[in-house]
Protein backbone atom coordinates (compact mmCIF):
# COMPACT_ATOMS: atom_id res chain seq x y z
CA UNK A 1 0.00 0.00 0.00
CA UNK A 2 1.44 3.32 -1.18
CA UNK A 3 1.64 5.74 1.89
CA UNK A 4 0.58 9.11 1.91
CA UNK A 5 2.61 11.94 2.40
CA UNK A 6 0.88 13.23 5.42
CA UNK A 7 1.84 9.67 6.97
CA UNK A 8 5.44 9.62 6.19
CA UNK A 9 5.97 12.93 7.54
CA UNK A 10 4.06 11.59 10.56
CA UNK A 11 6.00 8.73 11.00
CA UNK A 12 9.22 10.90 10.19
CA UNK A 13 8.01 12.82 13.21
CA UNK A 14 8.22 10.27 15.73
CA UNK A 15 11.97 9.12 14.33
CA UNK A 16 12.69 12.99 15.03
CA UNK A 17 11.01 12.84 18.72
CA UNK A 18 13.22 9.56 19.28
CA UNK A 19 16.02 10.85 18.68
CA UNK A 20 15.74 14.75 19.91
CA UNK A 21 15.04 12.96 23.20
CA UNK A 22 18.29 12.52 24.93
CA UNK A 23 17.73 13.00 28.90
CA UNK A 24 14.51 10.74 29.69
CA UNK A 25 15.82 7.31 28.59
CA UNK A 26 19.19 6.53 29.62
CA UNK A 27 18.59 2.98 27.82
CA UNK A 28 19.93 4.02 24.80
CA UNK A 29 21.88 6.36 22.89
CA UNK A 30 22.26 7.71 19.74
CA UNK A 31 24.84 6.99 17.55
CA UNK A 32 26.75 10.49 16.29
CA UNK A 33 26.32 11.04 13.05
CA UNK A 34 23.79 8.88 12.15
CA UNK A 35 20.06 11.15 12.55
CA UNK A 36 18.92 12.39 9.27
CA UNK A 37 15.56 14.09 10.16
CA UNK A 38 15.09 14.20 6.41
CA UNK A 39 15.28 10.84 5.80
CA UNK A 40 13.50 9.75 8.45
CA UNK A 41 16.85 7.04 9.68
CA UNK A 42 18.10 7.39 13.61
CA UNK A 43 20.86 4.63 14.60
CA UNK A 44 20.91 4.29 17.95
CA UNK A 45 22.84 2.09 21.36
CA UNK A 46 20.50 0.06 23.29
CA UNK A 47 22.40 0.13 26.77
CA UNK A 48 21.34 -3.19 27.86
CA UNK A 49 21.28 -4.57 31.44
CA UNK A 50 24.05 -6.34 31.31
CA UNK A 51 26.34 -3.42 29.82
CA UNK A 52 26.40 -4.49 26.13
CA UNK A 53 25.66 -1.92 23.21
CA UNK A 54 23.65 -3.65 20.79
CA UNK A 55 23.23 -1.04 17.30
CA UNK A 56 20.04 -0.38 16.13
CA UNK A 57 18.38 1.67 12.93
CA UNK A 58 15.14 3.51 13.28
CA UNK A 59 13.08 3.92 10.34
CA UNK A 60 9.76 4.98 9.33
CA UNK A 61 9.24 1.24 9.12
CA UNK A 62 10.34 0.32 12.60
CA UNK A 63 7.78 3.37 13.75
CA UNK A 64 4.67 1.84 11.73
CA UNK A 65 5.77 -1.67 12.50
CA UNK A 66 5.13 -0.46 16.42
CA UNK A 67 2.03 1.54 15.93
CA UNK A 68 0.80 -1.28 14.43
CA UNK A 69 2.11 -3.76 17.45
CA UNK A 70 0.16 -1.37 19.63
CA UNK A 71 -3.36 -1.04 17.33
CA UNK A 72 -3.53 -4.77 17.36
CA UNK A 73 -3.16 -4.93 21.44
CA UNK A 74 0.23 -7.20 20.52
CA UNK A 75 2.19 -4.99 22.67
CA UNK A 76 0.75 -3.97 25.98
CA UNK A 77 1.22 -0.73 27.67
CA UNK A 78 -0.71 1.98 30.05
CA UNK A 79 -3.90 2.36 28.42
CA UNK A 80 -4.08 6.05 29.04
CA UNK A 81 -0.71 5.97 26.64
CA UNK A 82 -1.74 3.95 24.27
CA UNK A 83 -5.13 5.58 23.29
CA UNK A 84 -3.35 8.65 23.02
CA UNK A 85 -0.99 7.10 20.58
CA UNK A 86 -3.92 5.76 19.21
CA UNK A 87 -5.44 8.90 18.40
CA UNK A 88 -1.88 10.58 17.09
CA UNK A 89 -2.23 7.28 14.56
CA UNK A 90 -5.39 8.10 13.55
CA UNK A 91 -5.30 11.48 12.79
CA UNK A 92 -1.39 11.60 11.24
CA UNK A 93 -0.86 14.31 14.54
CA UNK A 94 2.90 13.74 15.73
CA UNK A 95 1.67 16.79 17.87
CA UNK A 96 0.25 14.28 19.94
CA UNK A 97 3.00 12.20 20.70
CA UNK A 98 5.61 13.36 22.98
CA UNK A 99 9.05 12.32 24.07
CA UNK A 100 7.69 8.98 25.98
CA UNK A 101 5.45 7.96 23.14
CA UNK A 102 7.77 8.22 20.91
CA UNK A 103 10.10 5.83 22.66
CA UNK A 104 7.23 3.40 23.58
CA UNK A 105 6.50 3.16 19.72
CA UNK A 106 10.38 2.55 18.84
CA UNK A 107 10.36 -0.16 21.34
CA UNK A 108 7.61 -1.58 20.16
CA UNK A 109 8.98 -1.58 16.60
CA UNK A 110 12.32 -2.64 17.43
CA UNK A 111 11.80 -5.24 20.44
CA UNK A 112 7.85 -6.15 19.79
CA UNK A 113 7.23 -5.01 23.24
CA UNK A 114 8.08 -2.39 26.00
CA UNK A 115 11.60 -3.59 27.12
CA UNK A 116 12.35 -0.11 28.88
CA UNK A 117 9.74 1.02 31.20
């Protein structure tokens, strides 16, 4: 299915508030020189538990791939989150999604489920 252009700049939204968010989740870390808002790609360092760095790409793919985790009830979360991201979904608003969202949707992309609170 061809996607709009209102959707990939939504979904290139959320990429953008993953990676502009560098205080709130000391899990990971981005990768310098790697964000290109205008692509829509963010490579990041998941700061695992037991002190490895695994690498990891975000794409607009990886974003859809966990809104869609979270529509379907595949990935479970606060339910005052999720129908918030929900409704950001819906309506192509990435005005709606802030800085925990977006990091709830890239887990959900990346790891099928909330790994990191």
């Amino acid at each position: 299915m061809q996607r709009t252009e209102e959707r990939t700049e939504f979904l290139k939204d959320i990429v953008i508030g993953f990676a502009e968010d560098f205080g709130s989740n000391p899990w990971r870390q981005i990768k310098s020189g790697t964000y290109d808002p205008d692509d829509g790609i963010v490579t990041f360092f998941e700061i695992g538990d037991d002190g490895m760095h695994r690498e990891h790409d975000v794409t607009i793919e990886i974003v859809e791939a966990g809104l869609a985790k979270l529509r379907s009830g595949e990935c479970s979360m606060n339910s005052l989150m999720r129908g918030a991201i929900l409704a950001a979904d819906a309506e192509n608003d990435a005005g709606q999604i802030d800085a925990y969202d977006a990091d709830a949707i890239v887990q959900a992309g990346v790891f099928g489920e909330l790994v990191y609170g």
